[in-house]
PDB file of N, CA and C in Angstrom:
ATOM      1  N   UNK A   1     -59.148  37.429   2.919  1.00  0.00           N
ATOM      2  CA  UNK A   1     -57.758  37.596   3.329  1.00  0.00           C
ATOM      3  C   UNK A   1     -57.158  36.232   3.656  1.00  0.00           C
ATOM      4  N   UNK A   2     -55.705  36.191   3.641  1.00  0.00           N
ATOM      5  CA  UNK A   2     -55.130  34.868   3.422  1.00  0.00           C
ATOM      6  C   UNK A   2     -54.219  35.507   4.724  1.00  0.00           C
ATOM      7  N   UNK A   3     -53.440  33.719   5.803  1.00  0.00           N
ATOM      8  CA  UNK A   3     -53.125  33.863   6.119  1.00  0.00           C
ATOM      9  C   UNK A   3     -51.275  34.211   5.833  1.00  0.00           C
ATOM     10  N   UNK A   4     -49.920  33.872   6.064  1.00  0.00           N
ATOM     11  CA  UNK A   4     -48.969  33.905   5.646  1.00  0.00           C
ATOM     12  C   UNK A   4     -48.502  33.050   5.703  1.00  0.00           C
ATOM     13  N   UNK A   5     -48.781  32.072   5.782  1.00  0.00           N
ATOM     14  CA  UNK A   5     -47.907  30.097   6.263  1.00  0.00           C
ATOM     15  C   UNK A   5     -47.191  29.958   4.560  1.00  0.00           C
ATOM     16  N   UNK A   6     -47.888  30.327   3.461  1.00  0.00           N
ATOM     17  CA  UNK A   6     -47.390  29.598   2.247  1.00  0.00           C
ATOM     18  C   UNK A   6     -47.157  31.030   1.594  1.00  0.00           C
ATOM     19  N   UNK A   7     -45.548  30.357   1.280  1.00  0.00           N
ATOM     20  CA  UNK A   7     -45.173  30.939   0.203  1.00  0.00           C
ATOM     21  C   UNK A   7     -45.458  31.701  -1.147  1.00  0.00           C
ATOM     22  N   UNK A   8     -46.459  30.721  -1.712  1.00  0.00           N
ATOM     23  CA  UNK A   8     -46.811  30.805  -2.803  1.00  0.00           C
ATOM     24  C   UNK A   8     -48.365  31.989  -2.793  1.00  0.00           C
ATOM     25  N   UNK A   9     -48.498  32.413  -1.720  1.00  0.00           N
ATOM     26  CA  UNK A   9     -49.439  33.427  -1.844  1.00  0.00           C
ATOM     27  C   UNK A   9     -49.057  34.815  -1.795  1.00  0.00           C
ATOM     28  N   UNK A  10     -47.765  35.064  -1.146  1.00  0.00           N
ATOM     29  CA  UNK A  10     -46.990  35.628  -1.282  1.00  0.00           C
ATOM     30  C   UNK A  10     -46.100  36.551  -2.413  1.00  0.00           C
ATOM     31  N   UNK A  11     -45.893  37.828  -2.808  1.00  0.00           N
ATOM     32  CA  UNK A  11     -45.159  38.184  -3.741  1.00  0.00           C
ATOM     33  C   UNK A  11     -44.514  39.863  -3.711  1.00  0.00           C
ATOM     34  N   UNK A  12     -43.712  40.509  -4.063  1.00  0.00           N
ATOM     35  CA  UNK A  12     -43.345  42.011  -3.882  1.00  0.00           C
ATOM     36  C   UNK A  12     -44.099  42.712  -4.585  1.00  0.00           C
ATOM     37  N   UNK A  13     -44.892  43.765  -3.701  1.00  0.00           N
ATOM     38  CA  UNK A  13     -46.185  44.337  -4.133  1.00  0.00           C
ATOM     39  C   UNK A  13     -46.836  44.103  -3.591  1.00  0.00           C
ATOM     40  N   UNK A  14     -47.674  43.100  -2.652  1.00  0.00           N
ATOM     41  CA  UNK A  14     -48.598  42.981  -2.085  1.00  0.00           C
ATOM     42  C   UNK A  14     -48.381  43.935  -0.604  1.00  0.00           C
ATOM     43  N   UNK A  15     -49.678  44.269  -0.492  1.00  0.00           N
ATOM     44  CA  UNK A  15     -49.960  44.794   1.066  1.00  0.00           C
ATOM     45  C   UNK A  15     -50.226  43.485   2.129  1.00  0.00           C
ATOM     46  N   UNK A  16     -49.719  43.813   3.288  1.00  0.00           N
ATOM     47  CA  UNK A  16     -49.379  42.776   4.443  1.00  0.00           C
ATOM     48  C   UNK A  16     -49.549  43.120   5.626  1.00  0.00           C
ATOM     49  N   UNK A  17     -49.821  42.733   6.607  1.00  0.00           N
ATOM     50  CA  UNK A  17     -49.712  42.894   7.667  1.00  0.00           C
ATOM     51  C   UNK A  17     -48.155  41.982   8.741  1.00  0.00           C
ATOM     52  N   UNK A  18     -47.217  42.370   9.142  1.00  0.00           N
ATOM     53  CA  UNK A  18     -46.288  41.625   9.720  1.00  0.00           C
ATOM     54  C   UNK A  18     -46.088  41.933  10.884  1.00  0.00           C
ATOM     55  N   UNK A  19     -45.740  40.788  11.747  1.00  0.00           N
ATOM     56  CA  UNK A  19     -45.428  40.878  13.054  1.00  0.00           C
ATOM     57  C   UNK A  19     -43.620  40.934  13.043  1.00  0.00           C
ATOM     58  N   UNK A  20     -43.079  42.533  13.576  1.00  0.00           N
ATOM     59  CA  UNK A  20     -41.504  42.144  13.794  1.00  0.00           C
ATOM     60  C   UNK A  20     -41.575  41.558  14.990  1.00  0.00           C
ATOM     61  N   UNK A  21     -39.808  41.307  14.783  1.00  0.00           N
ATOM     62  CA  UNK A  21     -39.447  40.095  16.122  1.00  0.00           C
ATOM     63  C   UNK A  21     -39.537  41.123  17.273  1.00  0.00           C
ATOM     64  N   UNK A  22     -39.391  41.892  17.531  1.00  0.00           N
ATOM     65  CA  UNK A  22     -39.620  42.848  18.906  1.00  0.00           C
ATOM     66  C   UNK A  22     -41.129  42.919  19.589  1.00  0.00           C
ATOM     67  N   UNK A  23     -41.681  42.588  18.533  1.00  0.00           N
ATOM     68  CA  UNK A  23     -43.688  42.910  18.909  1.00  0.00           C
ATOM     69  C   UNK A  23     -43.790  41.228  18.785  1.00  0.00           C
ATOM     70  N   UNK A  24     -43.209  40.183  19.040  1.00  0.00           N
ATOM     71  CA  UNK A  24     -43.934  38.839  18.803  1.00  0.00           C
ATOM     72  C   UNK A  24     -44.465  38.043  20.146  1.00  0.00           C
ATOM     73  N   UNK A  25     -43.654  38.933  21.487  1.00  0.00           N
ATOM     74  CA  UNK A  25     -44.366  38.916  22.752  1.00  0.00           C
ATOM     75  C   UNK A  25     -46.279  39.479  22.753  1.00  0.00           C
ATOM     76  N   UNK A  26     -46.173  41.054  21.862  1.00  0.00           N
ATOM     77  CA  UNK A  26     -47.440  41.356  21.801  1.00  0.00           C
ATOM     78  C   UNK A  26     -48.495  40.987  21.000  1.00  0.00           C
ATOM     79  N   UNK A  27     -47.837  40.838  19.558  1.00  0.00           N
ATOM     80  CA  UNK A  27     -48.432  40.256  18.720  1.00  0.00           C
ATOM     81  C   UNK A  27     -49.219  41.205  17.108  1.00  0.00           C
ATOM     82  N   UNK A  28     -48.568  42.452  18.143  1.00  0.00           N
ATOM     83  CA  UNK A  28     -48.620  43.923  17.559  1.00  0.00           C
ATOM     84  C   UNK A  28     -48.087  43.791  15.868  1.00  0.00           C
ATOM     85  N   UNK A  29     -48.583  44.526  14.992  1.00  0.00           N
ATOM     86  CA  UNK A  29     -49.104  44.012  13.394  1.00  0.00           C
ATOM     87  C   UNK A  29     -48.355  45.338  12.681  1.00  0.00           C
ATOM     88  N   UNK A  30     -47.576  45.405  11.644  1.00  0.00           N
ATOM     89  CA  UNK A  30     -47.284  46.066  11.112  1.00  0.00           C
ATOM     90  C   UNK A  30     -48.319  46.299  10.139  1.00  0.00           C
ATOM     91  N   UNK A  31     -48.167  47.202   9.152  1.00  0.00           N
ATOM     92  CA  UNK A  31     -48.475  46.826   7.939  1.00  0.00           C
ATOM     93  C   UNK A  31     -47.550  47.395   6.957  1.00  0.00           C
ATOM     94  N   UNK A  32     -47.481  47.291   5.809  1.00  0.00           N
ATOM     95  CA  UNK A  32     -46.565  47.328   4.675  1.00  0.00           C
ATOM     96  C   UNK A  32     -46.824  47.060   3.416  1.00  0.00           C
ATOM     97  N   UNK A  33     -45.835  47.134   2.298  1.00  0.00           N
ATOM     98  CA  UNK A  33     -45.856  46.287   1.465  1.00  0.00           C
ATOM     99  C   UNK A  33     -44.611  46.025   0.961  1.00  0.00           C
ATOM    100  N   UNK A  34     -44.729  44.333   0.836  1.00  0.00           N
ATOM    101  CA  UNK A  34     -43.469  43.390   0.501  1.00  0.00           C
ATOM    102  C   UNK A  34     -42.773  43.530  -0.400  1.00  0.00           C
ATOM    103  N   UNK A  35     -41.569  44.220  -0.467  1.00  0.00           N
ATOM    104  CA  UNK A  35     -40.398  43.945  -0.886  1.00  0.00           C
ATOM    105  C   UNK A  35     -39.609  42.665  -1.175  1.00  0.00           C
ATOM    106  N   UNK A  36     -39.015  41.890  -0.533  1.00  0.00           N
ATOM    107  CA  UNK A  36     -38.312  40.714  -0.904  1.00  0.00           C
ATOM    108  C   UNK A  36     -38.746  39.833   0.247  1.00  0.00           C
ATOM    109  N   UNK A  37     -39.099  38.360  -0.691  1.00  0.00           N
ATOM    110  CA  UNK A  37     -39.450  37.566   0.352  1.00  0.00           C
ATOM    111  C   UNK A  37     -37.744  36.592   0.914  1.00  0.00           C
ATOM    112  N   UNK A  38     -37.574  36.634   2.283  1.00  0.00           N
ATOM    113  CA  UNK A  38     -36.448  36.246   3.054  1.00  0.00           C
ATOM    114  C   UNK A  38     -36.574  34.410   3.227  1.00  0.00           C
ATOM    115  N   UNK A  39     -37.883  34.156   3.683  1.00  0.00           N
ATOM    116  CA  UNK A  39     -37.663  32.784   3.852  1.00  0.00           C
ATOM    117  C   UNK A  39     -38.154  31.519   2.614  1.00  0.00           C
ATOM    118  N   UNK A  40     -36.917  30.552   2.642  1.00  0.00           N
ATOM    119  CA  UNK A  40     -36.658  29.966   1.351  1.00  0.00           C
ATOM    120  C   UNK A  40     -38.022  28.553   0.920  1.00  0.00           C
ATOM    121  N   UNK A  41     -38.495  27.836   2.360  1.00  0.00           N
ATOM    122  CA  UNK A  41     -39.182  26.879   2.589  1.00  0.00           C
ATOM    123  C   UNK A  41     -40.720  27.270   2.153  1.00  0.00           C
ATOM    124  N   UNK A  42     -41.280  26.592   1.450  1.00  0.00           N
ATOM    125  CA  UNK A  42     -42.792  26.500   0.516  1.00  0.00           C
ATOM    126  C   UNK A  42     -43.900  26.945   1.750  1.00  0.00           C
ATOM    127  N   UNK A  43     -43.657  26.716   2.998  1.00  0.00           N
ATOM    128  CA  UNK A  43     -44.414  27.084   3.876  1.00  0.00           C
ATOM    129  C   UNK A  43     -43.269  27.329   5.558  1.00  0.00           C
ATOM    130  N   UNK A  44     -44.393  28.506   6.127  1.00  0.00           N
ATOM    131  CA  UNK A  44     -43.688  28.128   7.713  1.00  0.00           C
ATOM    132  C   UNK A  44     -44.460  28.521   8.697  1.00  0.00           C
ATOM    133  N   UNK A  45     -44.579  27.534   9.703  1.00  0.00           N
ATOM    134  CA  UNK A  45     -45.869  27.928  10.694  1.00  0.00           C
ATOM    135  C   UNK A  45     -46.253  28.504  11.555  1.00  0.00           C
ATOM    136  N   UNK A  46     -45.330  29.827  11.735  1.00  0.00           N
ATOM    137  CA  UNK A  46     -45.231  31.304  11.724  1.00  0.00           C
ATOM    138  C   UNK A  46     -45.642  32.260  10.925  1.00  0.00           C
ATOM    139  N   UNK A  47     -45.509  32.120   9.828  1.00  0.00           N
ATOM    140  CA  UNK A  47     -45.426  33.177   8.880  1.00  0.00           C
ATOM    141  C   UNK A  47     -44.070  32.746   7.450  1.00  0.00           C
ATOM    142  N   UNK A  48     -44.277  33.524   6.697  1.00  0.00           N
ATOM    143  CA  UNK A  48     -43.215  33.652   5.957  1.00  0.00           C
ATOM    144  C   UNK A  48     -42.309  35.111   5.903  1.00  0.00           C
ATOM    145  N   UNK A  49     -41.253  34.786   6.287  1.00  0.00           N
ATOM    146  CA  UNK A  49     -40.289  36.118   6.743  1.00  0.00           C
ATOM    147  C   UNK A  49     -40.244  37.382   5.396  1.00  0.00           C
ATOM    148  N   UNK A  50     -40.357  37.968   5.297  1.00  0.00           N
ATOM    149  CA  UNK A  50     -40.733  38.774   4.304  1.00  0.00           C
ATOM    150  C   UNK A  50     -39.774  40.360   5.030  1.00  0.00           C
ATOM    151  N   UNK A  51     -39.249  41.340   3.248  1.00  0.00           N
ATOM    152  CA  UNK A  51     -38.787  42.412   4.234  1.00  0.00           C
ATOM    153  C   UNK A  51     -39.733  43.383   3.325  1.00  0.00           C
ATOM    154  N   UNK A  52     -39.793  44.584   4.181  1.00  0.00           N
ATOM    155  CA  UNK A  52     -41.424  45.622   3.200  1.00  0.00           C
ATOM    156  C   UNK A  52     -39.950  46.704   2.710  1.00  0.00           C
ATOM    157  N   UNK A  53     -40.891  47.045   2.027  1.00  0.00           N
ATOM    158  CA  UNK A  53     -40.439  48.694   1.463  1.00  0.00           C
ATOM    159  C   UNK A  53     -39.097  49.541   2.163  1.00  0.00           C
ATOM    160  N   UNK A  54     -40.013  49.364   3.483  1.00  0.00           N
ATOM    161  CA  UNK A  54     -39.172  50.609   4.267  1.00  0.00           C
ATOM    162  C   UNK A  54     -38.192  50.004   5.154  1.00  0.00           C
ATOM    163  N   UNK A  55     -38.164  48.712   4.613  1.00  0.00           N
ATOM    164  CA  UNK A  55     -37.043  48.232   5.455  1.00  0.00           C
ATOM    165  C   UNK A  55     -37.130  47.160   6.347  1.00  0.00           C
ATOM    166  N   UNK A  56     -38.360  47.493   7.350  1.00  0.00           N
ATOM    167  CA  UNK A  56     -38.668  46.085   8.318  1.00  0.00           C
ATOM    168  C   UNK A  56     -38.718  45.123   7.913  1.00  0.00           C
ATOM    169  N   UNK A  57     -38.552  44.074   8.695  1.00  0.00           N
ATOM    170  CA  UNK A  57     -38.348  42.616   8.163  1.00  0.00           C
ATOM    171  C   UNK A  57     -39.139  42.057   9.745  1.00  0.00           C
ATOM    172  N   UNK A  58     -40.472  40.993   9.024  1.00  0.00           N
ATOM    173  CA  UNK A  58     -40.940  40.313  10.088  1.00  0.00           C
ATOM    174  C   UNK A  58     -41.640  39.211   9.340  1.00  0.00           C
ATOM    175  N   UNK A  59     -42.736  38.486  10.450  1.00  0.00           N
ATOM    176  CA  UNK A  59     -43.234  37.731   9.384  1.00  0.00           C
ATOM    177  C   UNK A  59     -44.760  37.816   9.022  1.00  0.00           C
ATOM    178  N   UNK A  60     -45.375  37.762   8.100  1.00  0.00           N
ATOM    179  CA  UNK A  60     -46.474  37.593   7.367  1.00  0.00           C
ATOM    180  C   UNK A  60     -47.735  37.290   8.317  1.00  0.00           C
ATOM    181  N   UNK A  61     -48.820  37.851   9.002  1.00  0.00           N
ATOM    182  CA  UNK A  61     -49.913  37.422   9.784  1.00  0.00           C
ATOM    183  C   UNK A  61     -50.643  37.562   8.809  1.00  0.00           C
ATOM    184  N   UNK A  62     -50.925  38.426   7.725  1.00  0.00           N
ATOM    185  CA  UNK A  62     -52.112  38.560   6.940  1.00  0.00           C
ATOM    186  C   UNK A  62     -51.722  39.561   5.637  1.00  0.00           C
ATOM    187  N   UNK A  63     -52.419  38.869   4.774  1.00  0.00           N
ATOM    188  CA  UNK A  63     -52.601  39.070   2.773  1.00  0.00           C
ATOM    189  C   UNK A  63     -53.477  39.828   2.766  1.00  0.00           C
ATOM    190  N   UNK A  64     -53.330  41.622   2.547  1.00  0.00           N
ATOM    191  CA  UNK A  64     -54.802  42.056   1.935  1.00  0.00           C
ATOM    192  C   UNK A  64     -54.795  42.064   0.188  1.00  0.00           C
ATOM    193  N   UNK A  65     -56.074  41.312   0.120  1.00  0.00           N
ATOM    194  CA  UNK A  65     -56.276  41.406  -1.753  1.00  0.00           C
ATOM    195  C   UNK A  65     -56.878  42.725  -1.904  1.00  0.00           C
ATOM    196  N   UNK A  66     -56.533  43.023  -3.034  1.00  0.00           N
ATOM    197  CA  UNK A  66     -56.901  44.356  -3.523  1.00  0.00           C
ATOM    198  C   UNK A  66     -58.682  44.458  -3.147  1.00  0.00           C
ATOM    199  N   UNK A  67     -59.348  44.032  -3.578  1.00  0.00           N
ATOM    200  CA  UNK A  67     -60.334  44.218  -2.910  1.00  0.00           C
ATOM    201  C   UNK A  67     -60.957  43.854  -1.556  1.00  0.00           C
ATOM    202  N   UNK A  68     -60.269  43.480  -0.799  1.00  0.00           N
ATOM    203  CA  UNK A  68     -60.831  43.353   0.616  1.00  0.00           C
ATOM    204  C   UNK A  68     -59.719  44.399   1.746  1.00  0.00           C
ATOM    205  N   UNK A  69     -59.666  45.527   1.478  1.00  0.00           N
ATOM    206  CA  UNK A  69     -59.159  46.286   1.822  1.00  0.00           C
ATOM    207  C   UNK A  69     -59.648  47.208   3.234  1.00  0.00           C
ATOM    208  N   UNK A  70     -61.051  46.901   3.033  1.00  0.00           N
ATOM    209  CA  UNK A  70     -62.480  47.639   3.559  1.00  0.00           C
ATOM    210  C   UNK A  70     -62.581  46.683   4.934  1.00  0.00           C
ATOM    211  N   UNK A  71     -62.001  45.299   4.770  1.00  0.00           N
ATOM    212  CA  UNK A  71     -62.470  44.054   5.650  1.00  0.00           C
ATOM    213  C   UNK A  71     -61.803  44.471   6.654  1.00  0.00           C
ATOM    214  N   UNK A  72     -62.311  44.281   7.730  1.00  0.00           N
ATOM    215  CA  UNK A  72     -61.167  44.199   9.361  1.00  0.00           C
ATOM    216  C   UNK A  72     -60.493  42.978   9.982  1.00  0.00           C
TER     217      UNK A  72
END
């Protein structure tokens, strides 16, 4: 699993884990999958702002690849 700092790992379709801005006190993890990526810069050291499917918009803590799905 990859973290979310770069862009370029990034794409619509992938499954994600995101932190919205309301949970960034807790640190509390969505998960999803990415719809349109929001932030424009090659990297950010947060996350990359990303919005999923259903709408939320937060940023990127973690990339699951199709096969590491099983991983915790």
């Amino acid at each position: 699993m990859k973290d979310g700092k770069h862009r370029k790992d990034i794409r619509p379709g992938l499954e994600v884990d995101i932190v919205l801005k309301k949970d960034q006190p807790t640190g509390k993890l969505t998960r999803g999958i990415v719809k349109d990526i929001l932030t424009n810069s090659p990297t950010h050291p947060h996350g990359i702002k990303v919005r999923l499917r259903d709408g939320q918009v937060g940023r990127v803590q973690v990339i699951h690849d199709g096969d590491t799905k099983q991983e915790s």
